[in-house]
Protein backbone atom coordinates (compact mmCIF):
# COMPACT_ATOMS: atom_id res chain seq x y z
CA UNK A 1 -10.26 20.84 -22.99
CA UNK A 2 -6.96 22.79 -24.06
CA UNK A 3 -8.42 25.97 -23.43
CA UNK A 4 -8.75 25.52 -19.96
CA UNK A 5 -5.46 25.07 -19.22
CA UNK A 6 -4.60 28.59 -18.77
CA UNK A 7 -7.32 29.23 -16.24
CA UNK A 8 -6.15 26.07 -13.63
CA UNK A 9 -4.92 27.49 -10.71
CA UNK A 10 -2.05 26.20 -8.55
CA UNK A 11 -4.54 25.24 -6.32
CA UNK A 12 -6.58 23.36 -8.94
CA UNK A 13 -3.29 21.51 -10.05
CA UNK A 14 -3.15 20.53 -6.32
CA UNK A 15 -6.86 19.17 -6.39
CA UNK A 16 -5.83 17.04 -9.37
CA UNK A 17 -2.39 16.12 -8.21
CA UNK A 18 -4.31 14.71 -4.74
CA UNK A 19 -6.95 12.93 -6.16
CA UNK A 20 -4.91 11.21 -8.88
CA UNK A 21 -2.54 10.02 -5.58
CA UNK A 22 -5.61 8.91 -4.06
CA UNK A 23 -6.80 7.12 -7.33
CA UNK A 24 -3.65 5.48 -8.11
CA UNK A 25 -3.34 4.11 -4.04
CA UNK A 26 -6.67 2.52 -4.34
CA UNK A 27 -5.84 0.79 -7.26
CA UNK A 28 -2.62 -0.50 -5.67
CA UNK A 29 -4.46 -1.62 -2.88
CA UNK A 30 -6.87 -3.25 -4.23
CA UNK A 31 -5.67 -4.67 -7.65
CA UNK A 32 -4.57 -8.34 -5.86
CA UNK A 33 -8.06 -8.07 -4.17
CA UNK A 34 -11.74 -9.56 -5.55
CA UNK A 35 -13.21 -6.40 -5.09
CA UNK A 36 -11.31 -4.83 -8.14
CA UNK A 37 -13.66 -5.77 -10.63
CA UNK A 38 -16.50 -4.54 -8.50
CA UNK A 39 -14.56 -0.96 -8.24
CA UNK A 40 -14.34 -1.42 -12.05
CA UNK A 41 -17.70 -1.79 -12.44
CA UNK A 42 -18.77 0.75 -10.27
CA UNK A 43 -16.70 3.77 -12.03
CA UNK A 44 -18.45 2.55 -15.01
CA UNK A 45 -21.89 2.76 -13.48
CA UNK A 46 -20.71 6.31 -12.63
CA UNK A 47 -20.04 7.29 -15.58
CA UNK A 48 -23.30 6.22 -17.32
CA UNK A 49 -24.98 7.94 -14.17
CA UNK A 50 -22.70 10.91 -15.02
CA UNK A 51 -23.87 10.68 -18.40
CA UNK A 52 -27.73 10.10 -17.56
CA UNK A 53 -27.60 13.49 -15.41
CA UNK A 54 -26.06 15.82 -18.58
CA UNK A 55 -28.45 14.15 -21.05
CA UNK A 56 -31.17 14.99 -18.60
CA UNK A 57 -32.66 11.26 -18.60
CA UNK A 58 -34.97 11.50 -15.20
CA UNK A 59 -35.86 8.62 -14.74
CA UNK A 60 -32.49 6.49 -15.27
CA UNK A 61 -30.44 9.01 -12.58
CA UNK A 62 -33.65 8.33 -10.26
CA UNK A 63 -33.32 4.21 -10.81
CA UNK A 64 -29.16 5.28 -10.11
CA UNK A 65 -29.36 7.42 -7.16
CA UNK A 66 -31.87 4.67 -5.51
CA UNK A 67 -29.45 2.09 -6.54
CA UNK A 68 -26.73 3.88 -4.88
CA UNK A 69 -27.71 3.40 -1.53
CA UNK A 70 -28.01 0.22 -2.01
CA UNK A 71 -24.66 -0.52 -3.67
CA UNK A 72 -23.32 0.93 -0.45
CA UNK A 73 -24.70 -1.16 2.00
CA UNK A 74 -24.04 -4.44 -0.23
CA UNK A 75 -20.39 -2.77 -0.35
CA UNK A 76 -19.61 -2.64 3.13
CA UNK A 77 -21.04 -6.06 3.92
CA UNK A 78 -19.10 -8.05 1.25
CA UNK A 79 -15.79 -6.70 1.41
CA UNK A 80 -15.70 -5.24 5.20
CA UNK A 81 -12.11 -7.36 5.37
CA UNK A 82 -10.88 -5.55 2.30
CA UNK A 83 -11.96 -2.11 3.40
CA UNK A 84 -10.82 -3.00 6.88
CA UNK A 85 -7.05 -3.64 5.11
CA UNK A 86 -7.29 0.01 3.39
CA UNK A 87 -8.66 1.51 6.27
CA UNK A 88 -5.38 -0.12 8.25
CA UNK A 89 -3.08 0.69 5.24
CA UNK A 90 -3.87 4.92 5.71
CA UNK A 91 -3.88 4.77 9.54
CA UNK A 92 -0.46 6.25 11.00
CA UNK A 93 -0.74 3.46 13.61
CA UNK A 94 0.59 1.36 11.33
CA UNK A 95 4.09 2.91 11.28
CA UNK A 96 4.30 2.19 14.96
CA UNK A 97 3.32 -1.06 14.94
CA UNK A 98 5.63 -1.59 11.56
CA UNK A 99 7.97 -0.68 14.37
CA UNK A 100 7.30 -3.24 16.42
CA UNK A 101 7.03 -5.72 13.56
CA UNK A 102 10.62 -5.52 12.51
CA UNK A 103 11.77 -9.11 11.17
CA UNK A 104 15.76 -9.43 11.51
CA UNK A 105 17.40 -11.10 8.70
CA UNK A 106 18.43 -14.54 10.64
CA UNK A 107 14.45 -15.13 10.24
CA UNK A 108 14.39 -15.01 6.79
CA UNK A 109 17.63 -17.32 6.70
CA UNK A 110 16.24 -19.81 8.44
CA UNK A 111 13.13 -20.06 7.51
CA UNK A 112 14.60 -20.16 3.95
CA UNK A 113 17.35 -22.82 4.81
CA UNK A 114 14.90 -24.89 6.46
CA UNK A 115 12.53 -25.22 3.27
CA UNK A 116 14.76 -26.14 1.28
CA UNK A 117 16.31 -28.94 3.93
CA UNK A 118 13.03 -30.01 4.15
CA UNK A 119 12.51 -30.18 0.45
CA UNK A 120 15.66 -32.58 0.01
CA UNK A 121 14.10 -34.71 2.67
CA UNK A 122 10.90 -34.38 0.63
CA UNK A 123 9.06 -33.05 4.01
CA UNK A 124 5.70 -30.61 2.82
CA UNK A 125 5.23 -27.79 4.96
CA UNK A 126 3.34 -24.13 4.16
CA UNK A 127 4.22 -21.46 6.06
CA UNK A 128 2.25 -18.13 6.42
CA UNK A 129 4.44 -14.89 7.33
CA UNK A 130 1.89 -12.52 8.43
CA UNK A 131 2.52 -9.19 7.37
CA UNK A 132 0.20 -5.72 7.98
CA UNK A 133 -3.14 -7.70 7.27
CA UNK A 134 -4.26 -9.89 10.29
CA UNK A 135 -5.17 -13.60 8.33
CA UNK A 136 -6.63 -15.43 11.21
CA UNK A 137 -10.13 -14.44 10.10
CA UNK A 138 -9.48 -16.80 7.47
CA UNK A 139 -8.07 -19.55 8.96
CA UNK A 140 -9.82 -22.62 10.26
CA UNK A 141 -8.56 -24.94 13.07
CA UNK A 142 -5.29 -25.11 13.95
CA UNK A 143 -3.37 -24.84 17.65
CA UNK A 144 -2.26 -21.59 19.15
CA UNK A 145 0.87 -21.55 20.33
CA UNK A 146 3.90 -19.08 21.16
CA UNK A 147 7.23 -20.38 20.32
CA UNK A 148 10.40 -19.18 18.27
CA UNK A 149 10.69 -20.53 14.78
CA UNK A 150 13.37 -22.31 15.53
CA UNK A 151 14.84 -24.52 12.47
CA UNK A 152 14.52 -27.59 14.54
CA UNK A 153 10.72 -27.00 15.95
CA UNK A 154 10.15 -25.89 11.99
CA UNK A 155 10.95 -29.74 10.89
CA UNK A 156 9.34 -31.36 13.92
CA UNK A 157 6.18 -29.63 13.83
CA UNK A 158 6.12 -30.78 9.78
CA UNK A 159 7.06 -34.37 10.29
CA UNK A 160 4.98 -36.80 8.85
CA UNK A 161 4.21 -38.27 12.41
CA UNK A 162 3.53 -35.36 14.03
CA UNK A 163 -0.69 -34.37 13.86
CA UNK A 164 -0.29 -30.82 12.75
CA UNK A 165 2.06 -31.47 9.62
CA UNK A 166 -0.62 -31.09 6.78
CA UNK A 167 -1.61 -27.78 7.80
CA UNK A 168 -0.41 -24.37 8.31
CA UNK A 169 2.11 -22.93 9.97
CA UNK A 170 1.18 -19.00 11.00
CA UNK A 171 4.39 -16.75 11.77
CA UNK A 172 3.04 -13.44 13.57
CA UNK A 173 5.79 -10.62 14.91
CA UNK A 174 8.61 -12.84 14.43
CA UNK A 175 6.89 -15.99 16.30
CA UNK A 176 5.06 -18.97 15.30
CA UNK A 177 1.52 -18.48 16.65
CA UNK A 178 -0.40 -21.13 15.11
CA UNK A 179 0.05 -24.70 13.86
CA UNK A 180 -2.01 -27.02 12.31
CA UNK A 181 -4.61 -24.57 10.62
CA UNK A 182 -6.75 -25.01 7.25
CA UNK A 183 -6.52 -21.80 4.82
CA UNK A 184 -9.20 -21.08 1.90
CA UNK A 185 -8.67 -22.47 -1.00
CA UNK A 186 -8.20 -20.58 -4.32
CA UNK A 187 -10.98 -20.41 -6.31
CA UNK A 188 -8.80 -20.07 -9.66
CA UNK A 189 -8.90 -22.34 -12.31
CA UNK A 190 -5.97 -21.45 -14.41
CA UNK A 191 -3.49 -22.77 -11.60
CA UNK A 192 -0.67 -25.21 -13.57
CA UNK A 193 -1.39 -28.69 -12.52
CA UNK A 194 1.93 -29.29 -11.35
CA UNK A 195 0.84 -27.08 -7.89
CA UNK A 196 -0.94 -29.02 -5.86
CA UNK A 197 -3.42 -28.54 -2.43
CA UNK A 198 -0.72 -26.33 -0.40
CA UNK A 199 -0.10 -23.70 -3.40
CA UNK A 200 -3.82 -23.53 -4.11
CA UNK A 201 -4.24 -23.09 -0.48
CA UNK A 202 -1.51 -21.05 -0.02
CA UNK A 203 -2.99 -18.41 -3.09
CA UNK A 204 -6.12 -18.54 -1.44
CA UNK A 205 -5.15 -16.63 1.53
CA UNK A 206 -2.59 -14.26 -0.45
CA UNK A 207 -5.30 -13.50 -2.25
CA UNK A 208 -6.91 -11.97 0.83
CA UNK A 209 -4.25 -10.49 2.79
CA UNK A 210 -0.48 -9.33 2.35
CA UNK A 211 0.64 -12.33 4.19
CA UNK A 212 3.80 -14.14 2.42
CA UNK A 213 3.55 -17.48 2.39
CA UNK A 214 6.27 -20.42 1.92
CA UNK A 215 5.18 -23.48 0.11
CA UNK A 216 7.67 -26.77 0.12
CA UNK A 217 6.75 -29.06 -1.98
CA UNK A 218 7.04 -32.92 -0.89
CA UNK A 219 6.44 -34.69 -4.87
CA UNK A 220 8.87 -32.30 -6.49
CA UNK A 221 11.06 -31.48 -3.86
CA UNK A 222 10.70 -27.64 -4.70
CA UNK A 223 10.65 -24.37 -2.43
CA UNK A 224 8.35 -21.59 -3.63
CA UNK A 225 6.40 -18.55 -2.16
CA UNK A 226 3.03 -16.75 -2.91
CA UNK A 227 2.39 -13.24 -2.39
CA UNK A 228 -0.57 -11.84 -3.83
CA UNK A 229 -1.53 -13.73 -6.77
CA UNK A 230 2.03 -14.87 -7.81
CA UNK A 231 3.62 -17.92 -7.26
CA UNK A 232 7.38 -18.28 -7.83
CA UNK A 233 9.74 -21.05 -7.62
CA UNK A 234 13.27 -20.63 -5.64
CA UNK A 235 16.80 -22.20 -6.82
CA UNK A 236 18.88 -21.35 -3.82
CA UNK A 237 18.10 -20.91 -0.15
CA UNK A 238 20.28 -17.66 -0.54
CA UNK A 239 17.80 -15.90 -3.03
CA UNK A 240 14.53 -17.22 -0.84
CA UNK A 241 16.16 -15.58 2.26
CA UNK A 242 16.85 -12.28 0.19
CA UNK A 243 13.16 -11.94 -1.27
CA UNK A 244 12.00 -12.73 2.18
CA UNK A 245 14.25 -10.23 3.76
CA UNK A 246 13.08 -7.30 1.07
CA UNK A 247 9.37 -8.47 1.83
CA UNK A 248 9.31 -8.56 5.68
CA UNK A 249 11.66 -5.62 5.80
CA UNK A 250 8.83 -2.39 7.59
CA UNK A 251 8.02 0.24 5.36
């Protein structure tokens, strides 16, 4: 392996430069994703195939190259949402529309100073900041609406006597879109006990999308998000409104 070295060409240190970009991207992309281990498993199955096709074994790269085609098909039918999110990821659309998407800070604020008033009153609420990835394929239910997230509409709509307060709340471009919607629960089972229906739903749907999602608590009185597969827990109002700030802030 060493004794290539001195024949690589600048333009073969390019070719391995771009493809290890390109590797290290997709693993980004889709390490908080299920279809992780199936990209695991399928650079595995390459290599044996790799293997199969040095040795000379016919008849196993035969069974593989059959089996490719079919992986393929399987591929793009199971996880056509997370392709869909890569495909929107490298598309240079998105830097106009992260244009149109940007969140000021007095969002963040209030959406942070309202969880944690409504924690103290012990009022549950989930909110779902939608980010690049568009959720509402996973979302069940709910009203549409088109309103500012105004602190005060924030506690109504999550009143205990109001009909949409044990669901969802879906912030899209800096306005509340929907209320009242179910999400997908996790399908974890190493969640602590002490996070109940909202976090698991909540981790459900960050599992599937980029969305951030605000989680408050009614039992414990406590103010936390989820973003990907992480859950944390917030002290202050001030450091919920900075995290939220950093995450909604356009690339």
């Amino acid at each position: 392996m060493l004794n290539l070295l001195p024949f690589l060409t600048l333009r073969d240190l390019a070719d391995i430069g771009f493809l290890t970009i390109v590797a290290y991207h997709l693993y980004i992309w889709f390490r908080r994703t299920r279809a992780l281990r199936v990209l695991i498993g399928l650079l595995l199955l390459g290599i044996i195939y790799s293997l199969a096709k040095i040795w000379g074994l016919f008849l196993t790269t035969w069974v593989f190259q059959i089996l490719w085609q079919v992986l393929v098909i399987l591929l793009l039918i199971l996880f056509q949402s997370e392709i869909r999110q890569v495909l929107e990821r490298v598309s240079p659309l998105r830097y106009l529309r992260a244009r149109k998407r940007t969140v000021s800070g007095s969002l963040s604020r209030d959406i942070a100073e309202t969880a944690f008033d409504m924690a103290r009153s012990r009022t549950g609420a989930l909110i779902v900041i939608s980010r690049e990835s568009d959720p509402s394929e996973f979302l069940n239910g709910g009203h549409k609406i088109m309103a500012l997230p105004e602190p005060i509409l924030i506690k109504t709509i999550f009143d205990h006597h109001t009909p949409a307060h044990d669901g969802a709340m879906v912030i899209t471009d800096g306005r509340i879109s929907i209320v009242g919607c179910i999400l997908p629960l996790s399908a974890k089972d190493n969640i602590p006990d002490r996070f109940g229906t909202r976090h698991r739903a909540a981790l459900g749907l960050a599992e599937r999308t980029d969305a951030v999602c605000v989680v408050v608590s009614e039992e414990r009185s406590e103010v936390s998000t989820v973003v990907g597969e992480t859950i944390t827990v917030w002290e202050t109002p001030e450091a919920l409104a900075l995290e939220l700030d950093s995450l909604l802030r356009p690339p």
